[in-house]
PDB file of N, CA and C in Angstrom:
ATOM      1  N   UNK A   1      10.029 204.629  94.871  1.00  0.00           N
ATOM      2  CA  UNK A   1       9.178 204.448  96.026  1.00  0.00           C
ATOM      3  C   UNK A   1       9.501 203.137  96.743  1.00  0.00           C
ATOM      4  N   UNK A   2       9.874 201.794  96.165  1.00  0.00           N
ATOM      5  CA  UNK A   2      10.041 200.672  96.514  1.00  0.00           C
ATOM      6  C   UNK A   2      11.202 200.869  97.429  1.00  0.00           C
ATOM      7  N   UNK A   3      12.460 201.702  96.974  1.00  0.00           N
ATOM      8  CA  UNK A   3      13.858 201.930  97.860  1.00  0.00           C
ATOM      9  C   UNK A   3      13.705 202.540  99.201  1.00  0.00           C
ATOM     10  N   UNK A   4      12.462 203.713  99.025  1.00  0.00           N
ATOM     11  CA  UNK A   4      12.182 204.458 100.318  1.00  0.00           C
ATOM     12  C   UNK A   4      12.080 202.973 101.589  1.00  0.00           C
ATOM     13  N   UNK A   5      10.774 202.188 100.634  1.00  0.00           N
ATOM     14  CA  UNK A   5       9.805 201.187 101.634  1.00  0.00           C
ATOM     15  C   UNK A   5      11.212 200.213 102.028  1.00  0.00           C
ATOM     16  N   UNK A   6      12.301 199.940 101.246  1.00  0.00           N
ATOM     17  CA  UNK A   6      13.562 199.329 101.563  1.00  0.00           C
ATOM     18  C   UNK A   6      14.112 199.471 102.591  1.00  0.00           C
ATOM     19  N   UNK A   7      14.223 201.232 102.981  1.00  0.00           N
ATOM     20  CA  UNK A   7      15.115 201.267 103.601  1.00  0.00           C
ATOM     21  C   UNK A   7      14.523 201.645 105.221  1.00  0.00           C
ATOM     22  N   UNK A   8      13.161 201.619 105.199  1.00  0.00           N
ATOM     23  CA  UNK A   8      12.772 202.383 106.198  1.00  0.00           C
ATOM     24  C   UNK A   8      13.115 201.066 107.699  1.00  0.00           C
ATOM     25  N   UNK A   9      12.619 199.881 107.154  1.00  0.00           N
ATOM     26  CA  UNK A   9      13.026 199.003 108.455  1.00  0.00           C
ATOM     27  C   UNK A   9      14.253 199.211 109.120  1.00  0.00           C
ATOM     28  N   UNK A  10      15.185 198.777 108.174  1.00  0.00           N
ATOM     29  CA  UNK A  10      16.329 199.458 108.672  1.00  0.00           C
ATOM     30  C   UNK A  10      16.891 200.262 109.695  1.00  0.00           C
ATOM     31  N   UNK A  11      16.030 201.350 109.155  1.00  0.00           N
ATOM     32  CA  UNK A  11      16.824 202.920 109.764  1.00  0.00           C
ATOM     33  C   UNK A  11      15.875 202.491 111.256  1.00  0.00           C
ATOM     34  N   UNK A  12      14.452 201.957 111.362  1.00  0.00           N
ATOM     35  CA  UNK A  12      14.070 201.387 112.527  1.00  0.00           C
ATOM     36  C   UNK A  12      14.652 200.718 113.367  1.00  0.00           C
ATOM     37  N   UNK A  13      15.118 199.577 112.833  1.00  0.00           N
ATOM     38  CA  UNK A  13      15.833 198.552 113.704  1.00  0.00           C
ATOM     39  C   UNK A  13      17.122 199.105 114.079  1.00  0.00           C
ATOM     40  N   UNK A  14      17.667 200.129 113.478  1.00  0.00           N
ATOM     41  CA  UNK A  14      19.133 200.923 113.430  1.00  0.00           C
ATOM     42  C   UNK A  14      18.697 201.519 114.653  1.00  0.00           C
ATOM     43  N   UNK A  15      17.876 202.288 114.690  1.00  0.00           N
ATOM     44  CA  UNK A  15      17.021 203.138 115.808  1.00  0.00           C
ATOM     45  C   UNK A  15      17.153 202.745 117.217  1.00  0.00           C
ATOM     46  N   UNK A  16      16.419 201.124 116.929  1.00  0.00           N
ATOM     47  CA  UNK A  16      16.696 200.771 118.483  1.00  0.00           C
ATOM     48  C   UNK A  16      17.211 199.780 118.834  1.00  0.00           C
ATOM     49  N   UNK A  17      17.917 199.663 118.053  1.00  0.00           N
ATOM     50  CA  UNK A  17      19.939 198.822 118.608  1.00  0.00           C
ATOM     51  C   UNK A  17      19.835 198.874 120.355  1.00  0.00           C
ATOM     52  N   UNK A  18      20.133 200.367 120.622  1.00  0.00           N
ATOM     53  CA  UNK A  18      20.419 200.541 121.705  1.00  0.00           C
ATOM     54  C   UNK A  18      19.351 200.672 123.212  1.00  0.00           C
ATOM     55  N   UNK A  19      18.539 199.677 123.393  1.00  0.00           N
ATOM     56  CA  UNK A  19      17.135 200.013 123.826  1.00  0.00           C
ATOM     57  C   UNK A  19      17.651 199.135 124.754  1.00  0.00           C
ATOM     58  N   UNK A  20      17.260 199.346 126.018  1.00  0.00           N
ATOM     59  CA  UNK A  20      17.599 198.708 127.438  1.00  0.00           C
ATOM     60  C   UNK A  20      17.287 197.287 127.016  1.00  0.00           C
ATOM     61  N   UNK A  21      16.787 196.601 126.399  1.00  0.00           N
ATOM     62  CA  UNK A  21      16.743 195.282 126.505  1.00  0.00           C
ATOM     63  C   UNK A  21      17.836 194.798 125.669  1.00  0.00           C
ATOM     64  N   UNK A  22      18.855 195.748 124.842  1.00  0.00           N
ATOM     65  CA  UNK A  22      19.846 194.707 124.530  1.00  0.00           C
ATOM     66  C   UNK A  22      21.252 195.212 125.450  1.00  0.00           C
ATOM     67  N   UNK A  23      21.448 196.124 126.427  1.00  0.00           N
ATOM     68  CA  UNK A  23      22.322 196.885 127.225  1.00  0.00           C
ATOM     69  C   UNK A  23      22.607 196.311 128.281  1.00  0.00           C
ATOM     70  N   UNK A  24      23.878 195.859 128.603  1.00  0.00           N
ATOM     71  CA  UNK A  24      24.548 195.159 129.484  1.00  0.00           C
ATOM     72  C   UNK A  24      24.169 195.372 130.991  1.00  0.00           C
ATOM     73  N   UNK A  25      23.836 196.543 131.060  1.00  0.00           N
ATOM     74  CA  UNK A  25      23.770 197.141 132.627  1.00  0.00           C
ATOM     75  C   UNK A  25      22.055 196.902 132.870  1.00  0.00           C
ATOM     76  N   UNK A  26      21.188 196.403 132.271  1.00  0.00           N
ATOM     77  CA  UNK A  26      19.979 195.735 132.234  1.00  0.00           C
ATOM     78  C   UNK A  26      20.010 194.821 133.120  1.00  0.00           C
ATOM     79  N   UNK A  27      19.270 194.443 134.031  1.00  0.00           N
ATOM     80  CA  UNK A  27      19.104 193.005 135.072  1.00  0.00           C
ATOM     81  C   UNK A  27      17.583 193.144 134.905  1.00  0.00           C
ATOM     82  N   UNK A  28      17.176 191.824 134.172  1.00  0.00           N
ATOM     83  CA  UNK A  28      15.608 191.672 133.846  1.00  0.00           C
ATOM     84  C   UNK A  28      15.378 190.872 135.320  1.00  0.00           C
ATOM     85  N   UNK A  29      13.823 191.109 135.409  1.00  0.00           N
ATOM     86  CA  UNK A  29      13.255 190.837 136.319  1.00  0.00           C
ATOM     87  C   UNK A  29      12.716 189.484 136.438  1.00  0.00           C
ATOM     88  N   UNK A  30      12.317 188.656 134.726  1.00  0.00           N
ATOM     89  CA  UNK A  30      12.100 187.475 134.847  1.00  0.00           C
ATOM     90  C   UNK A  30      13.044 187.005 133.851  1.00  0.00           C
ATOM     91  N   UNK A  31      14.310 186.323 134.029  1.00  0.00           N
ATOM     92  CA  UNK A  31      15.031 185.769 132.767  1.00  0.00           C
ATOM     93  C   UNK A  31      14.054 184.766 131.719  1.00  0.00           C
ATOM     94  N   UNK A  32      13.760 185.451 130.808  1.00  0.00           N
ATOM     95  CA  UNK A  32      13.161 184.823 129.742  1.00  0.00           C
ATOM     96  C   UNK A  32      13.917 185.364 127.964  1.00  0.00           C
ATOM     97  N   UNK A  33      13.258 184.842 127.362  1.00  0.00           N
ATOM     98  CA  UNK A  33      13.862 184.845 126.176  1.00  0.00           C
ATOM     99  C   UNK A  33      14.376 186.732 125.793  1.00  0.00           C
ATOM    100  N   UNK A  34      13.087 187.167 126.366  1.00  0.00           N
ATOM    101  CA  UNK A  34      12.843 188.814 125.841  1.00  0.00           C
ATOM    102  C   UNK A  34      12.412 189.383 126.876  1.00  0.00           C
ATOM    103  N   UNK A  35      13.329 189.794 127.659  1.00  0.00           N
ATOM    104  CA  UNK A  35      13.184 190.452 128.623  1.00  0.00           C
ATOM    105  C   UNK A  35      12.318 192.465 128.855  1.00  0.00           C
ATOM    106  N   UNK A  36      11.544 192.122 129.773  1.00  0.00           N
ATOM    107  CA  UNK A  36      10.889 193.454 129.401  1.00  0.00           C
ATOM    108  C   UNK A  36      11.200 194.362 130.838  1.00  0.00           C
ATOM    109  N   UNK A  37      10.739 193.837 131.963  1.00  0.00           N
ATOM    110  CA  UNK A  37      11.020 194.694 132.916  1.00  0.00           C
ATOM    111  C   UNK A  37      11.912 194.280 133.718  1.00  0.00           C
ATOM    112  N   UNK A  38      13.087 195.596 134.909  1.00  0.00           N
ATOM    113  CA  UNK A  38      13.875 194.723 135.213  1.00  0.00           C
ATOM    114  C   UNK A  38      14.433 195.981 135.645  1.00  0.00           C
ATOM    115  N   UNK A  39      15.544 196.142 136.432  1.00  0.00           N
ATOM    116  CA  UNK A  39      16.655 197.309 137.120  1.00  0.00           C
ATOM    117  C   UNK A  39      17.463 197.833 136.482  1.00  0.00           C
ATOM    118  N   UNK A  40      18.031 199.069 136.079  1.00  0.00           N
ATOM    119  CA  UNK A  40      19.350 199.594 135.252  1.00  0.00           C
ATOM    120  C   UNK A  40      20.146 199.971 136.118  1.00  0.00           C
ATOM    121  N   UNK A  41      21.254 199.038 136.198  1.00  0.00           N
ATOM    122  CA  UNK A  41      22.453 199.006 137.164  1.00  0.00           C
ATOM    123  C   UNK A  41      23.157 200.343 137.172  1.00  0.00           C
ATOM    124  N   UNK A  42      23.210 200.394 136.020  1.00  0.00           N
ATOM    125  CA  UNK A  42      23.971 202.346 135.885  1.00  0.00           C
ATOM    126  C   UNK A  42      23.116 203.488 136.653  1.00  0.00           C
ATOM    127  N   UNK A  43      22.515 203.336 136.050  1.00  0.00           N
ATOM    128  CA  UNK A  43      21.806 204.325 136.673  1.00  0.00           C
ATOM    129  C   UNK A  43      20.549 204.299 138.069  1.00  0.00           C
ATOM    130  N   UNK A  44      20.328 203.101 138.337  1.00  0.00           N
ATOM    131  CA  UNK A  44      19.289 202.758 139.325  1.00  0.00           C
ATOM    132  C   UNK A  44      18.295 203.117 139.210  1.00  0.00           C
ATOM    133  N   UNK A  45      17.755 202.962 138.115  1.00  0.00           N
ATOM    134  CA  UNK A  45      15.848 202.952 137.786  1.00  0.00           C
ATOM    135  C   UNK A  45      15.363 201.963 137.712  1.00  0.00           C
ATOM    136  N   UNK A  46      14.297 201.832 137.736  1.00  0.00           N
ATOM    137  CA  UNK A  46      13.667 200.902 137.208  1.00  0.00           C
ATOM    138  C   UNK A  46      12.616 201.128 136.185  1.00  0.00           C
ATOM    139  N   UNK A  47      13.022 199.848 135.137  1.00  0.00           N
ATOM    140  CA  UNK A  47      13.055 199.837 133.565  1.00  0.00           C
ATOM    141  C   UNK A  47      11.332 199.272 133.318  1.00  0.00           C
ATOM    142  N   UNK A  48      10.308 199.663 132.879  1.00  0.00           N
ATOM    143  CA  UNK A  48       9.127 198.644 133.086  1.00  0.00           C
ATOM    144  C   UNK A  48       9.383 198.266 131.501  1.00  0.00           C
ATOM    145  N   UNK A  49       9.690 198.732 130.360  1.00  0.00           N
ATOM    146  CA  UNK A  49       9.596 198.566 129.263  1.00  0.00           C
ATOM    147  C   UNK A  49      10.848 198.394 128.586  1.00  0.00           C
ATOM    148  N   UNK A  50      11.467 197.659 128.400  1.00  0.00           N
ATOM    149  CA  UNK A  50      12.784 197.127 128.018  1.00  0.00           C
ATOM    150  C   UNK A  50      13.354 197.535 126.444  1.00  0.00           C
ATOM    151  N   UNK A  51      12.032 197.396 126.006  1.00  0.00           N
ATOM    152  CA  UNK A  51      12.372 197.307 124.322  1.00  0.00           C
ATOM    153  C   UNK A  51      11.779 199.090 123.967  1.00  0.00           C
ATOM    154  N   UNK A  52      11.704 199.771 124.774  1.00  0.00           N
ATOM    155  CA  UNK A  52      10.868 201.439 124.248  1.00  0.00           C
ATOM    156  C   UNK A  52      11.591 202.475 125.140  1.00  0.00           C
ATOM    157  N   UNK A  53      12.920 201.572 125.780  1.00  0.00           N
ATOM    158  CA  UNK A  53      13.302 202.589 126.885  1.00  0.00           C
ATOM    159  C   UNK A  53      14.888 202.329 126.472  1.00  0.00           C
ATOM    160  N   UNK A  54      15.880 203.918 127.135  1.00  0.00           N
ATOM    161  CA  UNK A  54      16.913 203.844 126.463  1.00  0.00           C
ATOM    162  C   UNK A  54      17.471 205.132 127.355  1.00  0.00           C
ATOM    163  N   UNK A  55      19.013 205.359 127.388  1.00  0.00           N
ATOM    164  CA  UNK A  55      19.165 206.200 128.451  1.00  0.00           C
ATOM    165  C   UNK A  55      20.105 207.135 127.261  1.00  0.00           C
ATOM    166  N   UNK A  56      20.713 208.117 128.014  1.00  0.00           N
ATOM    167  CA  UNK A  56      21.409 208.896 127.361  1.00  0.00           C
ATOM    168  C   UNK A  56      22.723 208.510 127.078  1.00  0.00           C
ATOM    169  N   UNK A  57      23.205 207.947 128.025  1.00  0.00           N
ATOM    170  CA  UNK A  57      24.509 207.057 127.866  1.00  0.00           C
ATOM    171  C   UNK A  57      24.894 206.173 126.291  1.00  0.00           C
ATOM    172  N   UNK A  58      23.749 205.309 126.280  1.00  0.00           N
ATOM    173  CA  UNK A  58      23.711 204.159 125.518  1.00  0.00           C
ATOM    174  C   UNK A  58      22.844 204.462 123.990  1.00  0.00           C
ATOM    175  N   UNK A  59      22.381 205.987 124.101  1.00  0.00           N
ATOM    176  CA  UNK A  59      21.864 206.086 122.453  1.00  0.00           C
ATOM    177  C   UNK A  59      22.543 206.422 121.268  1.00  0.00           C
ATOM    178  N   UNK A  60      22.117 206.544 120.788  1.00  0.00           N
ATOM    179  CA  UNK A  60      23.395 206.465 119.081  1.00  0.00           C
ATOM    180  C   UNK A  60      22.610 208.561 119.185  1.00  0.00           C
ATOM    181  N   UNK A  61      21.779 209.205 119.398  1.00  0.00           N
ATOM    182  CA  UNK A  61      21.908 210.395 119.134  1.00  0.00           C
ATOM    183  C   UNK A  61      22.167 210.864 120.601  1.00  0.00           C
ATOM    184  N   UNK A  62      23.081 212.090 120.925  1.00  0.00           N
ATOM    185  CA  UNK A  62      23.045 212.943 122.512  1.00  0.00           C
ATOM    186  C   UNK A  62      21.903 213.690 123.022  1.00  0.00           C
ATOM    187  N   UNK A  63      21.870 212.783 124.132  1.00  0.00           N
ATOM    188  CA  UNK A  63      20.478 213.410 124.146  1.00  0.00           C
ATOM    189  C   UNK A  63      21.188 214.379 126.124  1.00  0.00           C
ATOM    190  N   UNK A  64      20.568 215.139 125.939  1.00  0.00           N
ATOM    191  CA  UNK A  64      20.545 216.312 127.648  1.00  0.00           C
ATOM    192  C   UNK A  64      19.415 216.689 127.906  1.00  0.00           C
ATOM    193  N   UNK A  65      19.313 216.345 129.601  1.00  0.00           N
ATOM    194  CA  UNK A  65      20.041 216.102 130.145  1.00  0.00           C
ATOM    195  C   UNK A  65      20.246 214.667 130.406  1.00  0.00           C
ATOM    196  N   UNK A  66      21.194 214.466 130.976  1.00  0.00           N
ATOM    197  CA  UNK A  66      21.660 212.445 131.421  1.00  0.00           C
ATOM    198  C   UNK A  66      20.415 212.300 131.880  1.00  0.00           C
ATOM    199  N   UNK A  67      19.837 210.874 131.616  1.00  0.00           N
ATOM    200  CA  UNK A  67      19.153 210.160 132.228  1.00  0.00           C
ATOM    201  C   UNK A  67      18.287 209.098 131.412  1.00  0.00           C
ATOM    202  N   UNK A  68      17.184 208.461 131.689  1.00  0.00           N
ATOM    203  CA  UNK A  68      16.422 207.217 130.720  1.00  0.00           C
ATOM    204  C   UNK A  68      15.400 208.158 130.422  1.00  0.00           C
ATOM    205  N   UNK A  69      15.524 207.389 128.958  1.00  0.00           N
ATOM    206  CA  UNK A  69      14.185 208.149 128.124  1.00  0.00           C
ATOM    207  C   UNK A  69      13.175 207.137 127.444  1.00  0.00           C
ATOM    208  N   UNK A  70      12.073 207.110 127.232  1.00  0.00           N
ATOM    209  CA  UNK A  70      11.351 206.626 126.565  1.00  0.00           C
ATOM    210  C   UNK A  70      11.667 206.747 125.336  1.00  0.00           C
ATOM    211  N   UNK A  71      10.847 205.960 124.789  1.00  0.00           N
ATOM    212  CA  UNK A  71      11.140 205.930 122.784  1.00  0.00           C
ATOM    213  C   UNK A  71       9.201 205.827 122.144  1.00  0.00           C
ATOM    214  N   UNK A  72       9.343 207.254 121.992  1.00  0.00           N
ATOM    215  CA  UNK A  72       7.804 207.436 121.272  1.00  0.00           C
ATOM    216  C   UNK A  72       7.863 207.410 119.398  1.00  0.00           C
ATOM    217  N   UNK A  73       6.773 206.850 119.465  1.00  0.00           N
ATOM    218  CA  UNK A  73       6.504 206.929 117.286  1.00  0.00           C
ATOM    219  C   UNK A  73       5.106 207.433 117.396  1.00  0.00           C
ATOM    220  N   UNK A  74       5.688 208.838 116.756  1.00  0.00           N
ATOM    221  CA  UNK A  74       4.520 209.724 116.290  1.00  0.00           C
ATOM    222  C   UNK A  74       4.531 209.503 114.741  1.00  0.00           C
ATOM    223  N   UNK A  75       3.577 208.969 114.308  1.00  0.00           N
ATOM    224  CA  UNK A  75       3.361 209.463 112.566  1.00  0.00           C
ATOM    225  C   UNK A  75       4.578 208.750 112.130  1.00  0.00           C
ATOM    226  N   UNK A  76       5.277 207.941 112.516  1.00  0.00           N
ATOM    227  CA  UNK A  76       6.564 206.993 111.686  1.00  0.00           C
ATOM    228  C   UNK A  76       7.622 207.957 112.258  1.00  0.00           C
ATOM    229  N   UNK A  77       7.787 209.116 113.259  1.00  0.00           N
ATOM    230  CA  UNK A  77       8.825 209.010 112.991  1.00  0.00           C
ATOM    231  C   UNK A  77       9.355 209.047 115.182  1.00  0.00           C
ATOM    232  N   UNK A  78      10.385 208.454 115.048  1.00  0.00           N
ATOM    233  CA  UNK A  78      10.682 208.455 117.160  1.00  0.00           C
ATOM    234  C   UNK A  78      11.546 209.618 117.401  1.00  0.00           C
ATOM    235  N   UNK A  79      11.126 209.394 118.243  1.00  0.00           N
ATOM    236  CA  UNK A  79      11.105 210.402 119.217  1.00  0.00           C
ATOM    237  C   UNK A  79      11.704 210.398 121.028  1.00  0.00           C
ATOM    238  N   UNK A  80      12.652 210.796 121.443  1.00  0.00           N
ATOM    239  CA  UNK A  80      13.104 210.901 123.090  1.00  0.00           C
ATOM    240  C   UNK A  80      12.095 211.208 123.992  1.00  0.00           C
ATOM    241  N   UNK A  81      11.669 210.666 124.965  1.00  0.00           N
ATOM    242  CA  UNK A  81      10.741 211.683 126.069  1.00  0.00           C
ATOM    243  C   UNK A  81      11.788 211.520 127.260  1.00  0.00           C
ATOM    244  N   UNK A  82      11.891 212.579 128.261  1.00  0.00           N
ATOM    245  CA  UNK A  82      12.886 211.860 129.194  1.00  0.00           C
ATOM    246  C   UNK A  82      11.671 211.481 130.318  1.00  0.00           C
ATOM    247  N   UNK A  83      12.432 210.730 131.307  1.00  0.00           N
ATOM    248  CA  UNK A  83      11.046 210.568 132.491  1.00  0.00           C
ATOM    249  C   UNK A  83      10.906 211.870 133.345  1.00  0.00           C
ATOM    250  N   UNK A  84      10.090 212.250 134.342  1.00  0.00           N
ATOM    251  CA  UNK A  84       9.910 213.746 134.930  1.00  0.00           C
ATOM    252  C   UNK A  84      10.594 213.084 136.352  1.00  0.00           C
ATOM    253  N   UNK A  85       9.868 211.771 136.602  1.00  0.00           N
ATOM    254  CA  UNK A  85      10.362 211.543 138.107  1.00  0.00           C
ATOM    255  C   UNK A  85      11.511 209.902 138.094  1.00  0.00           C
ATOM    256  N   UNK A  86      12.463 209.853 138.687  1.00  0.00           N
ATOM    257  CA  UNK A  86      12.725 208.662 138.858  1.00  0.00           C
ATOM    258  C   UNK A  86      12.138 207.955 139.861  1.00  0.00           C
ATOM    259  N   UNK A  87      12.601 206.816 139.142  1.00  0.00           N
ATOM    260  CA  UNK A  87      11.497 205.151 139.065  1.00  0.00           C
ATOM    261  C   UNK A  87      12.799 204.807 140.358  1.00  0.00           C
ATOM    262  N   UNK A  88      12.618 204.144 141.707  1.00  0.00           N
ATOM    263  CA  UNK A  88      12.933 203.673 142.633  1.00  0.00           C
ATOM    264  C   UNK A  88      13.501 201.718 141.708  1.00  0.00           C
ATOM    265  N   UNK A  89      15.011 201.575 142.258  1.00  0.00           N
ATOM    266  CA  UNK A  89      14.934 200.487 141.679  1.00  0.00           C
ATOM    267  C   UNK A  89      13.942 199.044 142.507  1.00  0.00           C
ATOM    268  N   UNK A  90      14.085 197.812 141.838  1.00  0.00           N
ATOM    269  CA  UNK A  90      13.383 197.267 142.947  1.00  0.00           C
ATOM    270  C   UNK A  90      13.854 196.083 143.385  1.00  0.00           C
ATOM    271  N   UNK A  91      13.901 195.072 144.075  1.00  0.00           N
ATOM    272  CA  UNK A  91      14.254 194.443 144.954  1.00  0.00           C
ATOM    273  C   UNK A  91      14.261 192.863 144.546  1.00  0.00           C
ATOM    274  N   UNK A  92      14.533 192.303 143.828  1.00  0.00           N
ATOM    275  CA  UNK A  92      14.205 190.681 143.302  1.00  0.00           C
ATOM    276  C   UNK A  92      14.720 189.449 144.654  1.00  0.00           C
ATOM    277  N   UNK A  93      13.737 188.635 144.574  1.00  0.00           N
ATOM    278  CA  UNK A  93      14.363 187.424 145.092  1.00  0.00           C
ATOM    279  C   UNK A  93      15.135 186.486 144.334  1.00  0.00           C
ATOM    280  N   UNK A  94      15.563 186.034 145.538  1.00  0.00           N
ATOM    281  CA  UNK A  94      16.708 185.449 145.060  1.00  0.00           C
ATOM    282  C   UNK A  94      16.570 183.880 145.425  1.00  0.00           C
ATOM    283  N   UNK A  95      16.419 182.517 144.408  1.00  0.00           N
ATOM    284  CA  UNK A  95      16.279 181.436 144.836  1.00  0.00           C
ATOM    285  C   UNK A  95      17.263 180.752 144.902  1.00  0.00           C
ATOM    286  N   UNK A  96      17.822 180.296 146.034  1.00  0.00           N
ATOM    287  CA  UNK A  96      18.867 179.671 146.186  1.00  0.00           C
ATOM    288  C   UNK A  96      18.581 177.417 146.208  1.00  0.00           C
ATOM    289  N   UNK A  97      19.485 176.704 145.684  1.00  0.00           N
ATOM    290  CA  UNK A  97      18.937 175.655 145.546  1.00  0.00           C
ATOM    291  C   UNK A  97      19.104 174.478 147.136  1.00  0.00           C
ATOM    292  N   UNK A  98      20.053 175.225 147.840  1.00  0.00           N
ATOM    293  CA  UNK A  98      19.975 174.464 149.368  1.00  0.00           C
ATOM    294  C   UNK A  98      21.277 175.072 150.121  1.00  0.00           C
ATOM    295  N   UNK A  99      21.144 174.861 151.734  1.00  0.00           N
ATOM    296  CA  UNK A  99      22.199 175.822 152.198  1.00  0.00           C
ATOM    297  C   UNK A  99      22.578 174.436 153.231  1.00  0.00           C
ATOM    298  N   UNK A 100      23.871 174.238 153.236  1.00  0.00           N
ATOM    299  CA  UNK A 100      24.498 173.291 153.770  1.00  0.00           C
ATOM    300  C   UNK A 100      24.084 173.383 155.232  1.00  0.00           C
ATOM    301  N   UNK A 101      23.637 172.097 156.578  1.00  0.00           N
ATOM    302  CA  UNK A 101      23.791 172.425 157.412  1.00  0.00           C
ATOM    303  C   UNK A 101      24.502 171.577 158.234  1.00  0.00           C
ATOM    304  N   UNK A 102      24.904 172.599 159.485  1.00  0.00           N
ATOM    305  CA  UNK A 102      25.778 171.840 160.415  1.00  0.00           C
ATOM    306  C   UNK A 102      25.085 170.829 161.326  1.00  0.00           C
TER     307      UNK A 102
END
């Protein structure tokens, strides 16, 4: 019983390796340590949940059809949802520190 309780983190954290907040094509919305919401360059959604969201591209199982899916835990065990509608990406400012003038 102790090996089960061993191994289960694991196969969790194995799980979500691939979760938009560690995926290159991610642009968070506030650069902070742990980024949660933010744009997916690949695909042009927008991501509100960084660490529960994950696309078909970038998961360790195939999931159809292409697109971002949520990451649900029913009863210990996850689960794919895909979204029904896409999410419009969105628009960040941009602070620049001074613009030379003539």
């Amino acid at each position: 019983m102790d090996e089960n309780r061993k191994n289960t983190p694991r196969r969790d954290k194995f799980l979500l390796d691939n979760t938009c907040s560690h995926c290159l094509y991610f642009e968070s919305h506030t650069p902070t340590r742990r980024p949660l919401k933010g744009n997916c360059s690949r695909h042009k959604e927008w991501i509100e949940n960084a660490s529960f969201t994950t696309c078909s591209d970038m998961s360790r199982q195939t999931l159809n059809p292409k697109g971002i899916y949520r990451l649900v835990n029913n009863n210990d065990k996850w689960s794919y949802v895909r979204r029904v509608n896409k999410l419009r990406t969105q628009f960040f400012l941009v602070k620049t520190k001074g613009v030379a003038k003539d």
